[in-house]
Structures are given as structure tokens and as C-alpha cells.
PDB file of N, CA and C in Angstrom:
ATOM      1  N   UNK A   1       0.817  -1.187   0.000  1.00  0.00           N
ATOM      2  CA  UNK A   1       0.000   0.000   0.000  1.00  0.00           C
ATOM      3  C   UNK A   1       0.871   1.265   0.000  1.00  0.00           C
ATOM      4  N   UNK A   2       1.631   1.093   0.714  1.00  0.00           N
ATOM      5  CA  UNK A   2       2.781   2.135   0.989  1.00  0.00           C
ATOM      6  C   UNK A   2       3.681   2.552  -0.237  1.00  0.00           C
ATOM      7  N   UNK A   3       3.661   1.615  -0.910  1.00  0.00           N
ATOM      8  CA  UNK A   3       4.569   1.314  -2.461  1.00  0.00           C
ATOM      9  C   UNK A   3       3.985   2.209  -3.876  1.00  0.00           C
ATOM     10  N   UNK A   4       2.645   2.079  -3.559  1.00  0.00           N
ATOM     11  CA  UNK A   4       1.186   2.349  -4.542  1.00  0.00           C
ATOM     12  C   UNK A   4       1.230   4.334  -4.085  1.00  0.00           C
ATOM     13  N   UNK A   5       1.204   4.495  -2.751  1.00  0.00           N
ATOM     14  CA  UNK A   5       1.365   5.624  -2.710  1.00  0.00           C
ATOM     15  C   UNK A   5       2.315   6.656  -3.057  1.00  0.00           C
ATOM     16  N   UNK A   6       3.604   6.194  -2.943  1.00  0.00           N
ATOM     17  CA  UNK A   6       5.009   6.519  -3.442  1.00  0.00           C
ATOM     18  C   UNK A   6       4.457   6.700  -5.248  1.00  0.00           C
ATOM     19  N   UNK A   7       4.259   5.699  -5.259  1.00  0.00           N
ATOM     20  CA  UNK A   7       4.540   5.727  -7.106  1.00  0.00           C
ATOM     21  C   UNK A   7       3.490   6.616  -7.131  1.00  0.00           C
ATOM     22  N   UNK A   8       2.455   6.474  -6.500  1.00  0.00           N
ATOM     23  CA  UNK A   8       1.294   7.696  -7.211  1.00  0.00           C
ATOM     24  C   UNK A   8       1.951   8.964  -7.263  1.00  0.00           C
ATOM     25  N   UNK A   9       2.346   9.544  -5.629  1.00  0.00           N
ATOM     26  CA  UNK A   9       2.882  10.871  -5.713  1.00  0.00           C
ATOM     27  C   UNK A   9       3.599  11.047  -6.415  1.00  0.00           C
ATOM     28  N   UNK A  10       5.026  10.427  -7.218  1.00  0.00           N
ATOM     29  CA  UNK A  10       5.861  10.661  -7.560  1.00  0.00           C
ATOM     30  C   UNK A  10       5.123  10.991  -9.684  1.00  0.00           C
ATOM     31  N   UNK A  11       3.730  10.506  -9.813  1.00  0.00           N
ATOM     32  CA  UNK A  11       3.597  10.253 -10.754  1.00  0.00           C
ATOM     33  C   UNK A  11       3.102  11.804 -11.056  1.00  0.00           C
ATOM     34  N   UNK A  12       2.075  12.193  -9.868  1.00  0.00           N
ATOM     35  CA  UNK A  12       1.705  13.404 -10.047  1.00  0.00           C
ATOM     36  C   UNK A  12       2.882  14.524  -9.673  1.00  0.00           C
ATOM     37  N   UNK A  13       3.767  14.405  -8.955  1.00  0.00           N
ATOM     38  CA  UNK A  13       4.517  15.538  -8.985  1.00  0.00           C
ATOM     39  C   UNK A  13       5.622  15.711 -10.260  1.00  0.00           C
ATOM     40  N   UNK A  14       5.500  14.614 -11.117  1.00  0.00           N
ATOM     41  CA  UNK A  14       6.431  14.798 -12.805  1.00  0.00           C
ATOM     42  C   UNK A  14       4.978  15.284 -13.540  1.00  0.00           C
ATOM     43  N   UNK A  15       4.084  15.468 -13.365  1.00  0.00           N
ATOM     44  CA  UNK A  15       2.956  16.486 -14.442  1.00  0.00           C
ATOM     45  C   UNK A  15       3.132  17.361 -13.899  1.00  0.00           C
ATOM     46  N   UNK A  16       3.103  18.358 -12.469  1.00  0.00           N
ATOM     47  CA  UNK A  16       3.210  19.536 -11.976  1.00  0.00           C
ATOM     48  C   UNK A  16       4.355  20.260 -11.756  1.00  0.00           C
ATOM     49  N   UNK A  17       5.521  19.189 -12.161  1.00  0.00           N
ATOM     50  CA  UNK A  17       6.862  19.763 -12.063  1.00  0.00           C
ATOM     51  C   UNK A  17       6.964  20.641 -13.048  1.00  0.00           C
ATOM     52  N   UNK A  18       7.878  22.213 -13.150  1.00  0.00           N
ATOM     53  CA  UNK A  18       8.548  22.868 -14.043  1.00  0.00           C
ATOM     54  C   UNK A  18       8.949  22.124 -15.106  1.00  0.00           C
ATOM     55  N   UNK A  19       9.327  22.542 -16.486  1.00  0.00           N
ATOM     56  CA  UNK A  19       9.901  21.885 -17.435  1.00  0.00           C
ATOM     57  C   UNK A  19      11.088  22.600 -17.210  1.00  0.00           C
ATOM     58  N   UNK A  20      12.223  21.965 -18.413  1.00  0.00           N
ATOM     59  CA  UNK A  20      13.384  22.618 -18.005  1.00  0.00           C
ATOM     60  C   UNK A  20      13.652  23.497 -18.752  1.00  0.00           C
ATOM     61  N   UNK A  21      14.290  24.778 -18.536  1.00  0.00           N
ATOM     62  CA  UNK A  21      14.520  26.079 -19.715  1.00  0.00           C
ATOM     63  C   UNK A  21      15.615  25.568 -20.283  1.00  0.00           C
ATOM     64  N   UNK A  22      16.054  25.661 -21.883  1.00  0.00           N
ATOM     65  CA  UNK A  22      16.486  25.435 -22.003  1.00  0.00           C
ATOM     66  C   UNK A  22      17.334  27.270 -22.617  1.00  0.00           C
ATOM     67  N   UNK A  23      18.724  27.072 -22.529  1.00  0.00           N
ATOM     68  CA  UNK A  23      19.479  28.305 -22.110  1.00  0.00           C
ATOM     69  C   UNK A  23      20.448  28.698 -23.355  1.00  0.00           C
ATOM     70  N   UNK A  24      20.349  27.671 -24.034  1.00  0.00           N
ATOM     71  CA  UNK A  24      20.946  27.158 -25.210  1.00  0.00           C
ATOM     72  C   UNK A  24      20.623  28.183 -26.596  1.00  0.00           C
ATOM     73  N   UNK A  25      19.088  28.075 -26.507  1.00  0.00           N
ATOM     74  CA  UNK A  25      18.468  29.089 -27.280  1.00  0.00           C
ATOM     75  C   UNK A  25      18.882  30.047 -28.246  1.00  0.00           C
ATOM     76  N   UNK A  26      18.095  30.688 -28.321  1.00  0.00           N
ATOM     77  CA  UNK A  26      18.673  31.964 -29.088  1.00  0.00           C
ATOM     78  C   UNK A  26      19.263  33.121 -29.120  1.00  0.00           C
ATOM     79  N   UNK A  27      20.289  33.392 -29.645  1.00  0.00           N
ATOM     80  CA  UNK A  27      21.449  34.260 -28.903  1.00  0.00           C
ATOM     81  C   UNK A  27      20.578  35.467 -28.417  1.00  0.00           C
ATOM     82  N   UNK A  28      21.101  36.403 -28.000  1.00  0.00           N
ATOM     83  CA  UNK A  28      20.809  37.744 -27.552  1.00  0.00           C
ATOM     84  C   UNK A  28      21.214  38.864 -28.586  1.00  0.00           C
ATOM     85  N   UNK A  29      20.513  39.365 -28.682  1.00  0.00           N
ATOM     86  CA  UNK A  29      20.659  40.705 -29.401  1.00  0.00           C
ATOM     87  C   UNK A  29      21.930  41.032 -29.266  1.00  0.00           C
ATOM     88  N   UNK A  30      22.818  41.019 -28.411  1.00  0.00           N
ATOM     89  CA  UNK A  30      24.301  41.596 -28.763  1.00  0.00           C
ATOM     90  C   UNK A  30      24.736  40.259 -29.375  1.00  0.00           C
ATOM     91  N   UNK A  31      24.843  38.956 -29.236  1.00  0.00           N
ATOM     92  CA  UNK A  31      25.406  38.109 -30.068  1.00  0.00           C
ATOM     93  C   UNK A  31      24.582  38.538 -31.225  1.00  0.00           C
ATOM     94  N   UNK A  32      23.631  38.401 -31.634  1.00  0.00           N
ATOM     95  CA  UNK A  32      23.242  38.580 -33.046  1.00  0.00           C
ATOM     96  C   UNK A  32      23.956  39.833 -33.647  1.00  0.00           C
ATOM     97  N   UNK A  33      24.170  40.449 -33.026  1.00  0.00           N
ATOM     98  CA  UNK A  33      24.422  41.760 -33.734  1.00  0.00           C
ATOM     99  C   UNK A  33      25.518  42.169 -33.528  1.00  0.00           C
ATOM    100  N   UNK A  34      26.498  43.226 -34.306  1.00  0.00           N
ATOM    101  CA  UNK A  34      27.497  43.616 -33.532  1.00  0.00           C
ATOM    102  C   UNK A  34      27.638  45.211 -34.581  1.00  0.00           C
ATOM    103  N   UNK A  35      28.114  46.252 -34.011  1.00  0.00           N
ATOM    104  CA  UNK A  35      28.498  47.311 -34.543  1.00  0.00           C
ATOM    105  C   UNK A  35      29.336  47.329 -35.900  1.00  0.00           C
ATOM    106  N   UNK A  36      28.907  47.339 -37.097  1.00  0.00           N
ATOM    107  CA  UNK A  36      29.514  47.069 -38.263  1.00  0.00           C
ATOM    108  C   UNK A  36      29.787  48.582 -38.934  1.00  0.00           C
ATOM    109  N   UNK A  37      29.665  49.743 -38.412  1.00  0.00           N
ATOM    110  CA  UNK A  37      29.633  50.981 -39.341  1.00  0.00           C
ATOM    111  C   UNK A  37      28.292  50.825 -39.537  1.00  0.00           C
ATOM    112  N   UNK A  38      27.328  50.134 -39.834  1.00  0.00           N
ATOM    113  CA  UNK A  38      25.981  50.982 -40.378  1.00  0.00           C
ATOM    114  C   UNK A  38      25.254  51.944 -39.491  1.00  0.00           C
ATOM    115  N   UNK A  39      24.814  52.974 -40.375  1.00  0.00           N
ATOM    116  CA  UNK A  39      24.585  54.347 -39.898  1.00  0.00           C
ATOM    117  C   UNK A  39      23.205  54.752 -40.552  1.00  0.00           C
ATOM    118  N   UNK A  40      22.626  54.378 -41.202  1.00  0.00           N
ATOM    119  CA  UNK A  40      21.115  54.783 -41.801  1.00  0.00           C
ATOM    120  C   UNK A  40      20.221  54.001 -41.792  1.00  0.00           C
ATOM    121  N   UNK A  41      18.918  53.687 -41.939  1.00  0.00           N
ATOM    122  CA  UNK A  41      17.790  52.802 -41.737  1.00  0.00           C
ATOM    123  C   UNK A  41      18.139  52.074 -42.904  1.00  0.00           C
ATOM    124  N   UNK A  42      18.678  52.098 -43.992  1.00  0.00           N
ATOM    125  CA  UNK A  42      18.340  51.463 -45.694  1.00  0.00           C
ATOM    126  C   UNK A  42      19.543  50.141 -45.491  1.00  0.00           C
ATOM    127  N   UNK A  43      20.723  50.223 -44.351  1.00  0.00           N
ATOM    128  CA  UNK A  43      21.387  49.491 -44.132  1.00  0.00           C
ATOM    129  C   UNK A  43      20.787  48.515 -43.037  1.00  0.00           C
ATOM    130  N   UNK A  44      19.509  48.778 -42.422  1.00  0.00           N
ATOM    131  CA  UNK A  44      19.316  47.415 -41.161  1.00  0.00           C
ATOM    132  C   UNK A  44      18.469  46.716 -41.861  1.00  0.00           C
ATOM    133  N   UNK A  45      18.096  45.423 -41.642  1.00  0.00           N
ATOM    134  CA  UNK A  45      17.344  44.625 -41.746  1.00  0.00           C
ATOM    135  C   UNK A  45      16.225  44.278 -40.956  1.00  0.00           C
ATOM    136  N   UNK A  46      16.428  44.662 -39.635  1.00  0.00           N
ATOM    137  CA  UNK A  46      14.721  45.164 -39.401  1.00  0.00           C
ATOM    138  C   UNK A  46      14.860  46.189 -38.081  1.00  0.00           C
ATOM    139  N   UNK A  47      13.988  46.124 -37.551  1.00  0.00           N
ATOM    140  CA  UNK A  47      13.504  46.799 -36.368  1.00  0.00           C
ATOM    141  C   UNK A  47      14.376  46.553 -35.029  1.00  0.00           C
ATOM    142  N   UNK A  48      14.548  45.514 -34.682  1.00  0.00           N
ATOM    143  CA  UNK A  48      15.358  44.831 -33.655  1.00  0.00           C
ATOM    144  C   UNK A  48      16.826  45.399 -34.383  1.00  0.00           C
ATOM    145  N   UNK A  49      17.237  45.339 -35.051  1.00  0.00           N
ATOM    146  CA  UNK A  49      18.521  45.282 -34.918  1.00  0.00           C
ATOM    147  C   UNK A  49      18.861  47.185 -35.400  1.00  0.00           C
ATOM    148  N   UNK A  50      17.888  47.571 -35.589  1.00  0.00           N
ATOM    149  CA  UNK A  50      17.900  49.389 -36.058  1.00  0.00           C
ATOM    150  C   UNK A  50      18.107  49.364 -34.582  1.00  0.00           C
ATOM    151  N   UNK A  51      17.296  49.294 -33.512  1.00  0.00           N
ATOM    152  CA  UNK A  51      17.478  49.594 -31.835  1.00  0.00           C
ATOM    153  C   UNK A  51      18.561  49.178 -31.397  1.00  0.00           C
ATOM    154  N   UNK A  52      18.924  48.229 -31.542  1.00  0.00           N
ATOM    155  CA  UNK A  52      20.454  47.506 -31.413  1.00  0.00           C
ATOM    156  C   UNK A  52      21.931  48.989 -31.420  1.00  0.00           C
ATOM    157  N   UNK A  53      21.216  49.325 -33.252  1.00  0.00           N
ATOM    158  CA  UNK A  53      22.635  50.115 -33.347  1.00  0.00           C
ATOM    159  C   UNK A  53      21.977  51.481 -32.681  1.00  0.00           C
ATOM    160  N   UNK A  54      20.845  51.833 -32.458  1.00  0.00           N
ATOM    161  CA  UNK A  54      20.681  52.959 -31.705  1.00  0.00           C
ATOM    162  C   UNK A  54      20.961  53.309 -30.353  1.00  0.00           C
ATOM    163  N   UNK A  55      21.224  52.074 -29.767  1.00  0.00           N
ATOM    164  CA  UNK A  55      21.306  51.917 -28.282  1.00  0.00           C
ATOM    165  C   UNK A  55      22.772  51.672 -27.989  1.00  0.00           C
ATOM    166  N   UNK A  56      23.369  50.722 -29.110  1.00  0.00           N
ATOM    167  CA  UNK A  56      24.876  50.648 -28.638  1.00  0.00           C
ATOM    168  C   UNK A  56      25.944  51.143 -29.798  1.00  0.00           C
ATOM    169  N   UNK A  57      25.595  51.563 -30.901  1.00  0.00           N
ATOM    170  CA  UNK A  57      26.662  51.742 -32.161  1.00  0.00           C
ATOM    171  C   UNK A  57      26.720  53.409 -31.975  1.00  0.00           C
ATOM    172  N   UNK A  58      27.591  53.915 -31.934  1.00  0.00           N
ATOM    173  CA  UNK A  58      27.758  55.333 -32.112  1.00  0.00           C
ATOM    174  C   UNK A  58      27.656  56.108 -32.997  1.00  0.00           C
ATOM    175  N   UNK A  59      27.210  57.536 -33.609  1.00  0.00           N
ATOM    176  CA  UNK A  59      27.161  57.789 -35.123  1.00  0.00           C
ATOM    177  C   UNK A  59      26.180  57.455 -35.533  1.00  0.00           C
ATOM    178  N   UNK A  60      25.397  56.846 -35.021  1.00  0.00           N
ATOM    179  CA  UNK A  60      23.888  56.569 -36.715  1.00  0.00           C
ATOM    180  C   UNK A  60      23.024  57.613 -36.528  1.00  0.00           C
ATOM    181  N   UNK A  61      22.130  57.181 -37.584  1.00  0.00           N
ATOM    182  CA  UNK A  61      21.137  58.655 -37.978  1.00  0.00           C
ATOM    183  C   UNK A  61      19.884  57.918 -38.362  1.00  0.00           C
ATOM    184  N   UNK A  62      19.641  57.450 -37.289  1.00  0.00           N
ATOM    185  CA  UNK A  62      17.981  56.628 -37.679  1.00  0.00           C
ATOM    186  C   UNK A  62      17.033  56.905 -36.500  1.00  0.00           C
ATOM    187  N   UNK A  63      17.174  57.955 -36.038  1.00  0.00           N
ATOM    188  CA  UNK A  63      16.425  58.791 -35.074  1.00  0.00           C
ATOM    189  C   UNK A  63      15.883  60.320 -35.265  1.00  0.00           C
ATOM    190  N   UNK A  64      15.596  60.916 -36.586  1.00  0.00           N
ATOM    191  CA  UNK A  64      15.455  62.106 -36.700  1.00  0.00           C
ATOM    192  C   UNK A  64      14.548  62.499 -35.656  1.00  0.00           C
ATOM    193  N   UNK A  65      13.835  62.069 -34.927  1.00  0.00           N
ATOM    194  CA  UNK A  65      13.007  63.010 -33.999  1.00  0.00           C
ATOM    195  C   UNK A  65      13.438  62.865 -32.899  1.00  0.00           C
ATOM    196  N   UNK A  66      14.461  62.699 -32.425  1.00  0.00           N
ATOM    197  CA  UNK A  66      15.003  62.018 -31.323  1.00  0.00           C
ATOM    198  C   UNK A  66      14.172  61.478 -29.785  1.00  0.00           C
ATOM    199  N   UNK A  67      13.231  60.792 -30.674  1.00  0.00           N
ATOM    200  CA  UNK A  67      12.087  59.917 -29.707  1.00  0.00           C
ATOM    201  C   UNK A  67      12.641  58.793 -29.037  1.00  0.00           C
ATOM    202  N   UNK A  68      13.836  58.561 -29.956  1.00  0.00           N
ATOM    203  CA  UNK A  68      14.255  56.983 -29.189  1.00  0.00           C
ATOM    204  C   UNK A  68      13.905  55.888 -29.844  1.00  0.00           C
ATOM    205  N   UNK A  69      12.969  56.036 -30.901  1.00  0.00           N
ATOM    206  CA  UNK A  69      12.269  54.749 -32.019  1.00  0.00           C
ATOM    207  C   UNK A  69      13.118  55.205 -33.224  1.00  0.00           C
ATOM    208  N   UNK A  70      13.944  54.440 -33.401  1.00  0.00           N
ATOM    209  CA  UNK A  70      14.799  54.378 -35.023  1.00  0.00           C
ATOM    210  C   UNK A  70      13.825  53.502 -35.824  1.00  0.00           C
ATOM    211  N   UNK A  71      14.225  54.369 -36.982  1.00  0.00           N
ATOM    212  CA  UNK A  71      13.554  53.808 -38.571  1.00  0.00           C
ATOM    213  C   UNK A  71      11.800  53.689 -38.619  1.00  0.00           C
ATOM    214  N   UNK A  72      11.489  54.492 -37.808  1.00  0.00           N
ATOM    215  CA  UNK A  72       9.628  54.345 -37.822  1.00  0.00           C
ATOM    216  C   UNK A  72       9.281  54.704 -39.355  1.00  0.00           C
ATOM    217  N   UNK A  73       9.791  55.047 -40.606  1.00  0.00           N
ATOM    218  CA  UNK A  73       9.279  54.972 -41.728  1.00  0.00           C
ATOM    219  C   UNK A  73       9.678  53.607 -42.244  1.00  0.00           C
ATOM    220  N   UNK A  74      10.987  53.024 -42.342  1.00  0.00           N
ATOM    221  CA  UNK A  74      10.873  51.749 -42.564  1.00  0.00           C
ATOM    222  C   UNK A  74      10.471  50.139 -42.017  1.00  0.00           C
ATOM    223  N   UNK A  75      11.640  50.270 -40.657  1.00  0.00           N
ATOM    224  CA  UNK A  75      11.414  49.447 -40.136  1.00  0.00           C
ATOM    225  C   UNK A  75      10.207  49.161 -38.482  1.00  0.00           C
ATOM    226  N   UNK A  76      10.395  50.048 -37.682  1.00  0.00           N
ATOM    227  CA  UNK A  76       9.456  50.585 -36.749  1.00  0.00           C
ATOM    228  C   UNK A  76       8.551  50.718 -36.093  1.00  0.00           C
ATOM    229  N   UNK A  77       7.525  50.566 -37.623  1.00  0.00           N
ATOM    230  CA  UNK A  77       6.197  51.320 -37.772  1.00  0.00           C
ATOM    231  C   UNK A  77       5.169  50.606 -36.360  1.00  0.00           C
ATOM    232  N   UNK A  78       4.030  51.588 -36.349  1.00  0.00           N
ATOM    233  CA  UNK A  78       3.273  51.258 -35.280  1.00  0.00           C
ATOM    234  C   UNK A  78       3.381  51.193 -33.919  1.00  0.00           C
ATOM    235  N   UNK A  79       4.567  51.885 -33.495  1.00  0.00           N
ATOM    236  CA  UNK A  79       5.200  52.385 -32.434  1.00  0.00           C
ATOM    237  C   UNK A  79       4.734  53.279 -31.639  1.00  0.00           C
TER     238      UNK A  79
END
């Protein structure tokens, strides 16, 4: 009886347990990216990586209103 109970609990606490994260994943925005000289919206490839060089590349010009949202005519939009 004692045996039956063990295995039960142990059965329900592997459905309610956490899964495991896995960490492996997908790089981070600074691995993906790295400061190459690009300096205008017509050089990024999207949205994520226009913020990238706005936040860490020095010199670019994809902020004319200086709101802090680069490339809202190309990449941006709906911001």
C-alpha cells in the first residue's frame, strides 16, 4: 500500500513539475548583432537590430526626432 502511494505521488509531482529552460536558445541581441559601421535605416534589416545600433553603435542617424524609435518609416512602424 505504501509502495502504490510513493509511485502515485511521484507520478503526479512529474505532471506539476517545471519543465526545463532550455538556455541554449537563441542568442541575444548583442550576439546577433554587432556594430559594423551601419549608420542609416536602408542598411538594417529590421527593427530589432535598427534599436540595437541605436542603443549601442555610435554615429547613426535613424532617429530624426530624437524619440528613441529608429527607422519608424521603414522598419518601426506602429510604435
Amino acid at each position: 500500500m505504501v509502495m502504490v502511494g510513493i509511485t502515485a505521488y511521484d507520478q503526479i509531482a512529474r505532471l506539476f513539475a517545471p519543465s526545463a529552460v532550455d538556455f541554449t536558445g537563441s542568442p541575444s541581441n548583442e550576439q546577433r548583432f554587432s556594430c559594423q559601421g551601419k549608420v542609416y535605416c536602408s542598411e538594417m534589416n529590421s527593427c530589432e537590430e535598427a534599436r540595437f545600433y541605436l542603443r549601442e553603435c555610435p554615429g547613426t542617424k535613424m532617429d530624426g526626432d530624437g524619440d528613441g524609435i529608429p527607422c519608424e518609416k521603414q522598419w518601426c512602424t506602429g510604435w
